[in-house]
PDB file of N, CA and C in Angstrom:
ATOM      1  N   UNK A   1    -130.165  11.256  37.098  1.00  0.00           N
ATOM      2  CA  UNK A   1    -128.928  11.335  36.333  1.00  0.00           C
ATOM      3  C   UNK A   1    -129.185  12.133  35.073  1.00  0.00           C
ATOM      4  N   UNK A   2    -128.374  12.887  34.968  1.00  0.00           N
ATOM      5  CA  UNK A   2    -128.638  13.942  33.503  1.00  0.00           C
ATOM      6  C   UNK A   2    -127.550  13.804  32.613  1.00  0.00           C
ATOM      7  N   UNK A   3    -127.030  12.651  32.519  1.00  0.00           N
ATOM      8  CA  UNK A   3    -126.281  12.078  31.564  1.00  0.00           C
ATOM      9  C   UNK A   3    -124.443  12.488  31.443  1.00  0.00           C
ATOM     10  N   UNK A   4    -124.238  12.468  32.438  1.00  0.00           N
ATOM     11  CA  UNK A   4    -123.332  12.773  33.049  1.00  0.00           C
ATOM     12  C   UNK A   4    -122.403  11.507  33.220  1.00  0.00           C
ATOM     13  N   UNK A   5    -121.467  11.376  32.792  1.00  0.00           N
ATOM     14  CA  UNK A   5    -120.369   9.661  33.487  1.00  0.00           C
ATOM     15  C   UNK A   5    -119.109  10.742  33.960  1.00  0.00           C
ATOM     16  N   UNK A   6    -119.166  10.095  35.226  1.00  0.00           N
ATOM     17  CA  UNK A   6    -117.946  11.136  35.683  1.00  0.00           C
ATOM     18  C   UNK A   6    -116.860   9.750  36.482  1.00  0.00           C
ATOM     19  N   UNK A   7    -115.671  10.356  36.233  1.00  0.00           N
ATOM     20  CA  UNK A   7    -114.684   9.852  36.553  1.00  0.00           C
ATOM     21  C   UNK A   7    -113.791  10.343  37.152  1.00  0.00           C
ATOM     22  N   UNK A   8    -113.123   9.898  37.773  1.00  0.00           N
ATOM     23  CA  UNK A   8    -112.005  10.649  39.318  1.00  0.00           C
ATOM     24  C   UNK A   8    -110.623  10.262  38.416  1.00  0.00           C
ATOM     25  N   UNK A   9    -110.272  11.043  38.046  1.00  0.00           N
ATOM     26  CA  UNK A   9    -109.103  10.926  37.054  1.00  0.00           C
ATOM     27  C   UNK A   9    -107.599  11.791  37.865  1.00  0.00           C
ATOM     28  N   UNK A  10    -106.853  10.927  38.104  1.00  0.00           N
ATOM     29  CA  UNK A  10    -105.984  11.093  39.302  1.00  0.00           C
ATOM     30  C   UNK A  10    -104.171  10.624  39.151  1.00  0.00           C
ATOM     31  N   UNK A  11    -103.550  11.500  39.337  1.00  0.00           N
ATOM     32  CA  UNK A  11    -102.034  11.507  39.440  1.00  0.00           C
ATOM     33  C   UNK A  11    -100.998  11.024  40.157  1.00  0.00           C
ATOM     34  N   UNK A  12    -100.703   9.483  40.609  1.00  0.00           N
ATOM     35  CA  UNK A  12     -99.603   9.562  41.648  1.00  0.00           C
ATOM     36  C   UNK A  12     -98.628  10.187  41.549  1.00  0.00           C
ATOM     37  N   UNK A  13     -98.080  10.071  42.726  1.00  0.00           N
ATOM     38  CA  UNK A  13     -96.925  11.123  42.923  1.00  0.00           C
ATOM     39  C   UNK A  13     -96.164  10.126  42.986  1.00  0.00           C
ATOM     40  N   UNK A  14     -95.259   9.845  41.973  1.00  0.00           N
ATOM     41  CA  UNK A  14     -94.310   9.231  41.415  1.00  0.00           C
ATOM     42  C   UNK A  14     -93.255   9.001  43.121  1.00  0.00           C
ATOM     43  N   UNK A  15     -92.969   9.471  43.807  1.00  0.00           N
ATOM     44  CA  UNK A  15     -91.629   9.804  44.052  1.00  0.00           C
ATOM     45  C   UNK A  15     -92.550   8.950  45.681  1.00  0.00           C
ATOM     46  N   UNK A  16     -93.290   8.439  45.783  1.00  0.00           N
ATOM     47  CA  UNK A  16     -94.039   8.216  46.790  1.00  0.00           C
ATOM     48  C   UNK A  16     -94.659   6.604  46.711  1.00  0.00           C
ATOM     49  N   UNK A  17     -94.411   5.828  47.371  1.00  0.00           N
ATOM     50  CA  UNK A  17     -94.641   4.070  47.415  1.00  0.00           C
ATOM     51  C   UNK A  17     -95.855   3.859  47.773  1.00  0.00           C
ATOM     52  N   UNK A  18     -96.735   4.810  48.472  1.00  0.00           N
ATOM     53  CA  UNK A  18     -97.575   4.980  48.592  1.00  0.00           C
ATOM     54  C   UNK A  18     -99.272   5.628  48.830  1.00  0.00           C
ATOM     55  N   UNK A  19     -98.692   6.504  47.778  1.00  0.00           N
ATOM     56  CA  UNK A  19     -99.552   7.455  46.944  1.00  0.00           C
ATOM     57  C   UNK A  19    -100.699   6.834  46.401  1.00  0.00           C
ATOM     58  N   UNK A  20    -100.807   5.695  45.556  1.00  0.00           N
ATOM     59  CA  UNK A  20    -101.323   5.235  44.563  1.00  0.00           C
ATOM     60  C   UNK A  20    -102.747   4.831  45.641  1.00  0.00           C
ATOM     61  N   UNK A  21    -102.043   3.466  46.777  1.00  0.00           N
ATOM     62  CA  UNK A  21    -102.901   2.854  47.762  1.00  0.00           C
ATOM     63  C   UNK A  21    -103.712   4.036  48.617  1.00  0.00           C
ATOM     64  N   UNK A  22    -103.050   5.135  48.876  1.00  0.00           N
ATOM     65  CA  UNK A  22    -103.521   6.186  49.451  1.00  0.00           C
ATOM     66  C   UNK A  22    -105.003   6.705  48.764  1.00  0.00           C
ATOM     67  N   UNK A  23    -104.845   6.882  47.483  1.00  0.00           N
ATOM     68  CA  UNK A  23    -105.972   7.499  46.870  1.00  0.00           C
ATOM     69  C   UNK A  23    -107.075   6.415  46.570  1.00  0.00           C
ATOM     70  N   UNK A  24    -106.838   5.398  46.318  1.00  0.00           N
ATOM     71  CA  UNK A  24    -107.980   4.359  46.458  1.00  0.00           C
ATOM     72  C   UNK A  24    -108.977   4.437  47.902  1.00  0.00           C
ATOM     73  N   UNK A  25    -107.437   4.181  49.029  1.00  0.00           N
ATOM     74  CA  UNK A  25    -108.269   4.676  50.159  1.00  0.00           C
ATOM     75  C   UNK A  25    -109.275   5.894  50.495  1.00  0.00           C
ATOM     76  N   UNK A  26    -108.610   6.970  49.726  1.00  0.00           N
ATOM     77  CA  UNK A  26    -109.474   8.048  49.993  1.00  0.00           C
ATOM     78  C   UNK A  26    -110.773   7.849  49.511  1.00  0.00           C
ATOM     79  N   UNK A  27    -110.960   7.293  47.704  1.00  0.00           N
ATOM     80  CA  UNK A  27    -112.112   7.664  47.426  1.00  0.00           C
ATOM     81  C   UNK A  27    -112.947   6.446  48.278  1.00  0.00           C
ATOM     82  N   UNK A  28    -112.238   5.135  48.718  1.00  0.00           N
ATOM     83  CA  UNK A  28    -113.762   4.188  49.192  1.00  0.00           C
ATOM     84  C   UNK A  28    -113.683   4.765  50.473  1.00  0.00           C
ATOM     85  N   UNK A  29    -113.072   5.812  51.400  1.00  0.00           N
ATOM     86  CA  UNK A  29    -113.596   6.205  52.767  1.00  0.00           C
ATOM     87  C   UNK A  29    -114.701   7.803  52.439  1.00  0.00           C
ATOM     88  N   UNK A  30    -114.502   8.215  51.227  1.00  0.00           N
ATOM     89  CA  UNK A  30    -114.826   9.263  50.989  1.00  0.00           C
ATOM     90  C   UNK A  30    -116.538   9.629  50.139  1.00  0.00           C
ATOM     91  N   UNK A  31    -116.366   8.436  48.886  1.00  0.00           N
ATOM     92  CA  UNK A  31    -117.475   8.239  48.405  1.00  0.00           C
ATOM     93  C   UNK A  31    -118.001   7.207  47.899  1.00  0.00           C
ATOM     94  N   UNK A  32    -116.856   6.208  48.741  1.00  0.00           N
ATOM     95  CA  UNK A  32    -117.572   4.835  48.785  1.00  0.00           C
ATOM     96  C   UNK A  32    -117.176   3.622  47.893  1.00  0.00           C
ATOM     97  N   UNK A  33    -117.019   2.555  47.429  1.00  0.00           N
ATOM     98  CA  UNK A  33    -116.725   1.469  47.299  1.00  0.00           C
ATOM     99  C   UNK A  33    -117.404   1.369  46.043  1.00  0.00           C
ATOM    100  N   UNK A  34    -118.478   1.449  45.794  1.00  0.00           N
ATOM    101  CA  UNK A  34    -118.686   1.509  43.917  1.00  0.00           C
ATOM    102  C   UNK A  34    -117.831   2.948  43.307  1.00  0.00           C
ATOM    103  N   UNK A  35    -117.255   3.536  43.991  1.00  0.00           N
ATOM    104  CA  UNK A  35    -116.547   4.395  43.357  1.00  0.00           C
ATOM    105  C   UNK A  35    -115.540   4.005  42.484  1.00  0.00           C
ATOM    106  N   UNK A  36    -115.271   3.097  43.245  1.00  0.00           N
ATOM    107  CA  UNK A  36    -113.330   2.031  42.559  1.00  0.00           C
ATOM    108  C   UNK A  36    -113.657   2.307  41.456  1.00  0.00           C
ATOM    109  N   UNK A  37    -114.604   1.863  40.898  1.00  0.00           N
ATOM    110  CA  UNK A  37    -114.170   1.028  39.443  1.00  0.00           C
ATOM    111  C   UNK A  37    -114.249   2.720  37.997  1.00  0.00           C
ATOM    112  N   UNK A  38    -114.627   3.544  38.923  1.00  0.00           N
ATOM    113  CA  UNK A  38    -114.382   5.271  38.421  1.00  0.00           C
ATOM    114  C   UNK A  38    -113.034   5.913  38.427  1.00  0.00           C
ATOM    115  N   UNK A  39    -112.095   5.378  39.048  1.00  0.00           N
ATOM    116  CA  UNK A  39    -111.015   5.704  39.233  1.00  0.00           C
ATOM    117  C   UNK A  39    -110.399   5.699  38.092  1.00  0.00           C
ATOM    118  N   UNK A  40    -109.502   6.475  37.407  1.00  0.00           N
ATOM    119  CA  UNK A  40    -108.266   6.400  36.313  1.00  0.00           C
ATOM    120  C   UNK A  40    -107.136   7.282  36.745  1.00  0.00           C
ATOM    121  N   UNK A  41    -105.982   6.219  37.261  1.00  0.00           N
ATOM    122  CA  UNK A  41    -104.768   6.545  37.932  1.00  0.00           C
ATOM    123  C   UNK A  41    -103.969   6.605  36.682  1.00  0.00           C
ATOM    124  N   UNK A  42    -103.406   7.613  36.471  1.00  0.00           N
ATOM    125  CA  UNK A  42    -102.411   8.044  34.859  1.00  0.00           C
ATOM    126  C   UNK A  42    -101.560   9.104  35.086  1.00  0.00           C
ATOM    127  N   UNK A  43    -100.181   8.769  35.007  1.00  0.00           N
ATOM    128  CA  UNK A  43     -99.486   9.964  34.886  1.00  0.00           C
ATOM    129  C   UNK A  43     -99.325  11.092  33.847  1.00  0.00           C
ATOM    130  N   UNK A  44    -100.480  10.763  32.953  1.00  0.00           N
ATOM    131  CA  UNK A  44    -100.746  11.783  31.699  1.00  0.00           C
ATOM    132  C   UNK A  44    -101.763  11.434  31.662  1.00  0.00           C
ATOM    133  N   UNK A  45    -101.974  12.862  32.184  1.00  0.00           N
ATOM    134  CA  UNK A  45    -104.131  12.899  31.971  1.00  0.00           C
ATOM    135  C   UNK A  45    -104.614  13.406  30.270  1.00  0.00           C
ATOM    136  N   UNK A  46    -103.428  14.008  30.034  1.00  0.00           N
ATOM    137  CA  UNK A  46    -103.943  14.183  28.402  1.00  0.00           C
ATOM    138  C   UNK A  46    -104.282  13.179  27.919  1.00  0.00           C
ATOM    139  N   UNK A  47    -103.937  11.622  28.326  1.00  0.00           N
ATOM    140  CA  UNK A  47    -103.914  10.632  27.381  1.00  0.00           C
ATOM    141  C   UNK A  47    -105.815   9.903  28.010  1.00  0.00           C
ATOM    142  N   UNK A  48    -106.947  10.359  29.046  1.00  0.00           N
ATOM    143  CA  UNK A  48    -107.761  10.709  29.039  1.00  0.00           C
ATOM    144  C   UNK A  48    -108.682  10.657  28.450  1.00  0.00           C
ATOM    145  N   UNK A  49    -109.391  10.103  27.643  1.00  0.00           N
ATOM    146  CA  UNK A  49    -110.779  11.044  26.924  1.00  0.00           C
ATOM    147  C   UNK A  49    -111.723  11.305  27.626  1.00  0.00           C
ATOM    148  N   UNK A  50    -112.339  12.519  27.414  1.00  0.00           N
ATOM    149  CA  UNK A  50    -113.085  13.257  28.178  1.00  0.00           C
ATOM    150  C   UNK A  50    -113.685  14.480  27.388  1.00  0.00           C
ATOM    151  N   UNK A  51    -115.030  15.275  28.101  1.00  0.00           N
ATOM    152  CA  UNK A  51    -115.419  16.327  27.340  1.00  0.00           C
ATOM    153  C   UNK A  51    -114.843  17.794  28.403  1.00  0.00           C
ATOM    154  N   UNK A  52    -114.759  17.075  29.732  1.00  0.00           N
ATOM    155  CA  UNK A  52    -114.107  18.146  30.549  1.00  0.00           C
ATOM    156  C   UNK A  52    -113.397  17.549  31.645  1.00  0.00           C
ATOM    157  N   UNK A  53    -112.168  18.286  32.206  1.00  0.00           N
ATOM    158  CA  UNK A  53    -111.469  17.782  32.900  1.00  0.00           C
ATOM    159  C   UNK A  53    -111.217  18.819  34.485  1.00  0.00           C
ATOM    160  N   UNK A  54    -111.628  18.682  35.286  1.00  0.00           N
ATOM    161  CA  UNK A  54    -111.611  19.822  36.204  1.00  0.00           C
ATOM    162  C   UNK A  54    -110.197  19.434  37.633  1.00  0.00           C
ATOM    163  N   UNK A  55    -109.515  20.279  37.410  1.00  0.00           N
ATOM    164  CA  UNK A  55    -108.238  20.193  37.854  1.00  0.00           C
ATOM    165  C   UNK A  55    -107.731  20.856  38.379  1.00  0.00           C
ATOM    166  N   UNK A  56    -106.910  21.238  39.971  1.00  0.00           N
ATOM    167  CA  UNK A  56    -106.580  22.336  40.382  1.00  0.00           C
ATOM    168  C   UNK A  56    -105.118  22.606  39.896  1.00  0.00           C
ATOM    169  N   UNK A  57    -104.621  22.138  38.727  1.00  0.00           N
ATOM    170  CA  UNK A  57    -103.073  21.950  38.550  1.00  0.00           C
ATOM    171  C   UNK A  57    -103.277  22.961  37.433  1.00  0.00           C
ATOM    172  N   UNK A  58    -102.942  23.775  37.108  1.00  0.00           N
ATOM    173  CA  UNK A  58    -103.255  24.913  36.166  1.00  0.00           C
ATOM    174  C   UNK A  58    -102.449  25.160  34.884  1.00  0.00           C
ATOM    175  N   UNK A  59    -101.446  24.052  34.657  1.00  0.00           N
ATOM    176  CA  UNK A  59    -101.334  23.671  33.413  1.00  0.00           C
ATOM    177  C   UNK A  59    -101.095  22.161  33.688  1.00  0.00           C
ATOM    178  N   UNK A  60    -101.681  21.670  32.297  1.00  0.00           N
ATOM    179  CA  UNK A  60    -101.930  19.731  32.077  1.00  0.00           C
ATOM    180  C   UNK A  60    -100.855  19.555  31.193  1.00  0.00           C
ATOM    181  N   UNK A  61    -100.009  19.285  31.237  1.00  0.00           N
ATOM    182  CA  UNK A  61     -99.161  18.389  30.258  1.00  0.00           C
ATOM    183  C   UNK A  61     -98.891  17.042  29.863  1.00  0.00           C
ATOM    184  N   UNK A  62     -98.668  16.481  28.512  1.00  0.00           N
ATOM    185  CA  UNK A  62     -98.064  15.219  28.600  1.00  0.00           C
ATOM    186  C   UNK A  62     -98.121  15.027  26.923  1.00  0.00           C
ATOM    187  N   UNK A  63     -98.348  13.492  26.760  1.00  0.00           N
ATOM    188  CA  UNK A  63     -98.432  13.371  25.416  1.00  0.00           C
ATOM    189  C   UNK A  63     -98.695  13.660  24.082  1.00  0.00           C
ATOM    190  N   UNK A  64     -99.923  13.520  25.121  1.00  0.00           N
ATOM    191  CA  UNK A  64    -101.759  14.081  23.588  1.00  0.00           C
ATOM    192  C   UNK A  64    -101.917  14.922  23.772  1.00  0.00           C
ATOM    193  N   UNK A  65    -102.865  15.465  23.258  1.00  0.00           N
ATOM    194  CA  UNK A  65    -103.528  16.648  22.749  1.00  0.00           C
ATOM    195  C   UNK A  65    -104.721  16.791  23.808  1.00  0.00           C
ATOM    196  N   UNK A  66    -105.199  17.227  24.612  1.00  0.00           N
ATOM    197  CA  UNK A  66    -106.139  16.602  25.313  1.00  0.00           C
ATOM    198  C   UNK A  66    -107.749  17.412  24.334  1.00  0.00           C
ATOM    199  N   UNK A  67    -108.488  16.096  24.531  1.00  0.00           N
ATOM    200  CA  UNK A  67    -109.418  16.614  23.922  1.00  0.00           C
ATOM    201  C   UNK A  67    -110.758  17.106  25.127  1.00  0.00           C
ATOM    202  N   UNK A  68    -110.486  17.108  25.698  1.00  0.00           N
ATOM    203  CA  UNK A  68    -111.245  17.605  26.687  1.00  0.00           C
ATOM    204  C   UNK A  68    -111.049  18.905  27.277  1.00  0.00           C
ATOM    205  N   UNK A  69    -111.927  19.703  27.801  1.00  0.00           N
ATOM    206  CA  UNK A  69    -111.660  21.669  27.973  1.00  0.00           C
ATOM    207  C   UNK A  69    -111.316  21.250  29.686  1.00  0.00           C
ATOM    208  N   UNK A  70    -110.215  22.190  30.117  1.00  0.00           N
ATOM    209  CA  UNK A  70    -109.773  22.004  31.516  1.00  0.00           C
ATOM    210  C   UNK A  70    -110.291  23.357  32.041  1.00  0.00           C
ATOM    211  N   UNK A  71    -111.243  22.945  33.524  1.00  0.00           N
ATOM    212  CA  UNK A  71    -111.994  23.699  34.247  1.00  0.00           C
ATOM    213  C   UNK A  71    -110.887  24.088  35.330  1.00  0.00           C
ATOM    214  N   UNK A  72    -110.312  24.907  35.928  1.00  0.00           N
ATOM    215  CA  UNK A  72    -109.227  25.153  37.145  1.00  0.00           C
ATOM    216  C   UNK A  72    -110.297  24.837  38.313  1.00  0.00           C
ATOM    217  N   UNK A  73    -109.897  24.280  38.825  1.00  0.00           N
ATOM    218  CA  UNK A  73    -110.821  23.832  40.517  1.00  0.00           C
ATOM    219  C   UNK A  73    -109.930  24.976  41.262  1.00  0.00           C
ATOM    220  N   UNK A  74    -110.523  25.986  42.149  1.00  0.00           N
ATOM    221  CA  UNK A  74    -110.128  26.914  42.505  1.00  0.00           C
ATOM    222  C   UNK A  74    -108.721  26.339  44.007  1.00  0.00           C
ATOM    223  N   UNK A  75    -107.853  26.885  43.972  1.00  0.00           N
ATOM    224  CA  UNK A  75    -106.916  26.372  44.936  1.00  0.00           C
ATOM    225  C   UNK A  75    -105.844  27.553  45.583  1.00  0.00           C
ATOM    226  N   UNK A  76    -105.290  27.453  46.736  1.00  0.00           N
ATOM    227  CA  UNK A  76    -104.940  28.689  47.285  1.00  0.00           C
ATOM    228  C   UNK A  76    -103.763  28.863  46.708  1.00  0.00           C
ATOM    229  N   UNK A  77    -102.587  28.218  45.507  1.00  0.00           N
ATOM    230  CA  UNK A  77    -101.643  28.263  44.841  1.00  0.00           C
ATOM    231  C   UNK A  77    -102.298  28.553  43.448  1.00  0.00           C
ATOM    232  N   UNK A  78    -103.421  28.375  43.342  1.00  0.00           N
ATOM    233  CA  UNK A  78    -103.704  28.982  41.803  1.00  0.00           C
ATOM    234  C   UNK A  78    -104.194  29.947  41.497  1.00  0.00           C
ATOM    235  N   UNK A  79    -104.216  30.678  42.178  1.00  0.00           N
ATOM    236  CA  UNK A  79    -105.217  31.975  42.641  1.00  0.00           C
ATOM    237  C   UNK A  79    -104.955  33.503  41.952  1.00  0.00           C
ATOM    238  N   UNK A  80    -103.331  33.319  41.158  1.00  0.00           N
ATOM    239  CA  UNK A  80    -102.593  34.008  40.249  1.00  0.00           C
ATOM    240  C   UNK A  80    -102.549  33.576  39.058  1.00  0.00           C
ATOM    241  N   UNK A  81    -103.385  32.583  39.012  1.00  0.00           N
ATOM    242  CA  UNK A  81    -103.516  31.788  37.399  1.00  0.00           C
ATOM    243  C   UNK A  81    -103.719  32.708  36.080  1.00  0.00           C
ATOM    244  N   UNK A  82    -103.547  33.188  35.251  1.00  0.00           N
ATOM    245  CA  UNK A  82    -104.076  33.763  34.092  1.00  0.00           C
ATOM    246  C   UNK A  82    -104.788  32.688  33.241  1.00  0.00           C
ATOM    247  N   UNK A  83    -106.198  32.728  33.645  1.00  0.00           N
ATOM    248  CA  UNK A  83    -107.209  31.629  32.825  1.00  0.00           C
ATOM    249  C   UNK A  83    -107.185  31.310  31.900  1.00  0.00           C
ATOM    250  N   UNK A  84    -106.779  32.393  30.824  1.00  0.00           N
ATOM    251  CA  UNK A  84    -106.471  32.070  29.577  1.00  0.00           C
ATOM    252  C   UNK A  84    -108.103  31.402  28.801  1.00  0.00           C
ATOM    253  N   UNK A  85    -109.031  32.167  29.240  1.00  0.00           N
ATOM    254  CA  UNK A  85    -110.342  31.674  28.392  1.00  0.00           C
ATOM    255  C   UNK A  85    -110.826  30.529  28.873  1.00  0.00           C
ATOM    256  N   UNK A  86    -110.087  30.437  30.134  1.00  0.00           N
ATOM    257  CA  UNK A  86    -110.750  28.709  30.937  1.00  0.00           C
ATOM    258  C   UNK A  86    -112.147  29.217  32.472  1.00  0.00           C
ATOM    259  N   UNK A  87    -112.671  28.502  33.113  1.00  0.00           N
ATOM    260  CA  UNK A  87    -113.184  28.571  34.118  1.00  0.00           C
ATOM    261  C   UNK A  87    -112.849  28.285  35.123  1.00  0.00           C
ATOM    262  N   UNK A  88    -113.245  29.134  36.290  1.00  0.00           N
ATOM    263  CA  UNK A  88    -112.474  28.721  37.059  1.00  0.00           C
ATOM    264  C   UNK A  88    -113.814  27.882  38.288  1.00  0.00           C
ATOM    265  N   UNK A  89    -113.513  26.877  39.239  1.00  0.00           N
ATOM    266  CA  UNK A  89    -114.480  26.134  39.642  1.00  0.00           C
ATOM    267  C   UNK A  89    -114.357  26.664  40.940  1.00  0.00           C
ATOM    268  N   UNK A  90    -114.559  27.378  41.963  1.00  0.00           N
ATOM    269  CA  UNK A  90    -114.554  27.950  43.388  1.00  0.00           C
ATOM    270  C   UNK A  90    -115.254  26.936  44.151  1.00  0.00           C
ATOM    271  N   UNK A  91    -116.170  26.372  44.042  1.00  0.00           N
ATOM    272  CA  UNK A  91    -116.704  25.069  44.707  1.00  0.00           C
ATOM    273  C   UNK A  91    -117.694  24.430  43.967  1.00  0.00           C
ATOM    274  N   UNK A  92    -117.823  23.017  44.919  1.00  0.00           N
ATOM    275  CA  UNK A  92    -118.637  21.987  43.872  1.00  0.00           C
ATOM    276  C   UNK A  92    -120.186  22.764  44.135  1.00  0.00           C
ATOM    277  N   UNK A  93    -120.311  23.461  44.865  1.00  0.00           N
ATOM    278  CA  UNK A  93    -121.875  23.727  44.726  1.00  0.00           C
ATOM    279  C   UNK A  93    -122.483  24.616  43.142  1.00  0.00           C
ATOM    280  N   UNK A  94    -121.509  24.917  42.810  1.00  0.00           N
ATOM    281  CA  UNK A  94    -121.824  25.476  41.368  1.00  0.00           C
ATOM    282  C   UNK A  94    -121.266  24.718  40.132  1.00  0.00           C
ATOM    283  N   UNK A  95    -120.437  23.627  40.000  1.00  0.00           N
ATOM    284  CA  UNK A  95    -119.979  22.278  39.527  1.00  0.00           C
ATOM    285  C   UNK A  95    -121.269  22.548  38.067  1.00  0.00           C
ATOM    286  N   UNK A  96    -122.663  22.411  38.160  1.00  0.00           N
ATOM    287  CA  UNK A  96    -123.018  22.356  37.157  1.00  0.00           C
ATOM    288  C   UNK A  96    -123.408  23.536  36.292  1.00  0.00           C
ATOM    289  N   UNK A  97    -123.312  24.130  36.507  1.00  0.00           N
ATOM    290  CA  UNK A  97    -123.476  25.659  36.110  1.00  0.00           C
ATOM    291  C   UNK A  97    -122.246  25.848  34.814  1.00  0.00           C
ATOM    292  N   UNK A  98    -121.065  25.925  35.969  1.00  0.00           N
ATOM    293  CA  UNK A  98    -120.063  25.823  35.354  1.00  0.00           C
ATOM    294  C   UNK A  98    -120.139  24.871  34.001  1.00  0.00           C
ATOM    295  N   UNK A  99    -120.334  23.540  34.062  1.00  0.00           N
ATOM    296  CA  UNK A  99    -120.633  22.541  33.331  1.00  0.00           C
ATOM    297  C   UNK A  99    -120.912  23.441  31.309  1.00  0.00           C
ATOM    298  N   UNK A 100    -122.191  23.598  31.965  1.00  0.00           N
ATOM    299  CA  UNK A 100    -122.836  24.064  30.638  1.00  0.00           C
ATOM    300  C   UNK A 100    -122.710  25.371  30.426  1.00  0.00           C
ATOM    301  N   UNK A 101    -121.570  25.707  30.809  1.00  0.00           N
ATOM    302  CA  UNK A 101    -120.939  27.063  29.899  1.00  0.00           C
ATOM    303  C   UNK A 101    -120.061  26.504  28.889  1.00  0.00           C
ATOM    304  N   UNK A 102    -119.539  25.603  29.650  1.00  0.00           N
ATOM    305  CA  UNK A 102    -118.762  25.110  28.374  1.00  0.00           C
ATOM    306  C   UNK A 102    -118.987  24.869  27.057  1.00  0.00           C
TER     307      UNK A 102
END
């Protein structure tokens, strides 16, 4: 571990009864059951603390201010993004690289 606390910081889709149960499911079929307690389900991720936030939604809105720098996770709708001085993440195999540019 290189000092890293990472968290799965995640959006229901409001308009959906079962969105929320869905994504729990995903992460304990996906990376397992001590994952749960990593989870932060928020419809404003600005409200968050964090030092980075990596996201394929290419603008974050909501309350706060977010104090954390947003990485674009590369996606086939964001692909016209104007970065605007951000990074963009093409896959997790370079995840830390990316990291410490920041």
């Amino acid at each position: 571990r290189k000092g890293y606390e990472v968290l799965i910081c995640t959006g229901p889709v409001a308009e959906s009864r079962y969105c929320t149960r869905e994504k729990w499911d995903w992460v304990r079929e996906h990376l397992g059951e001590e994952w749960l307690n990593r989870v932060v389900l928020t419809m404003d991720k600005t409200s968050v603390r964090g030092d980075v936030l990596i996201d394929d939604r290419p603008i974050i809105s909501g309350l706060q201010r977010p104090v954390w720098s947003h990485i674009l996770f590369d996606a086939p709708y964001n692909q016209e993004v104007d970065l605007a001085g951000r990074h963009r993440l093409v896959s997790w195999n370079n995840w830390e690289a990316i990291l410490l540019n920041e």
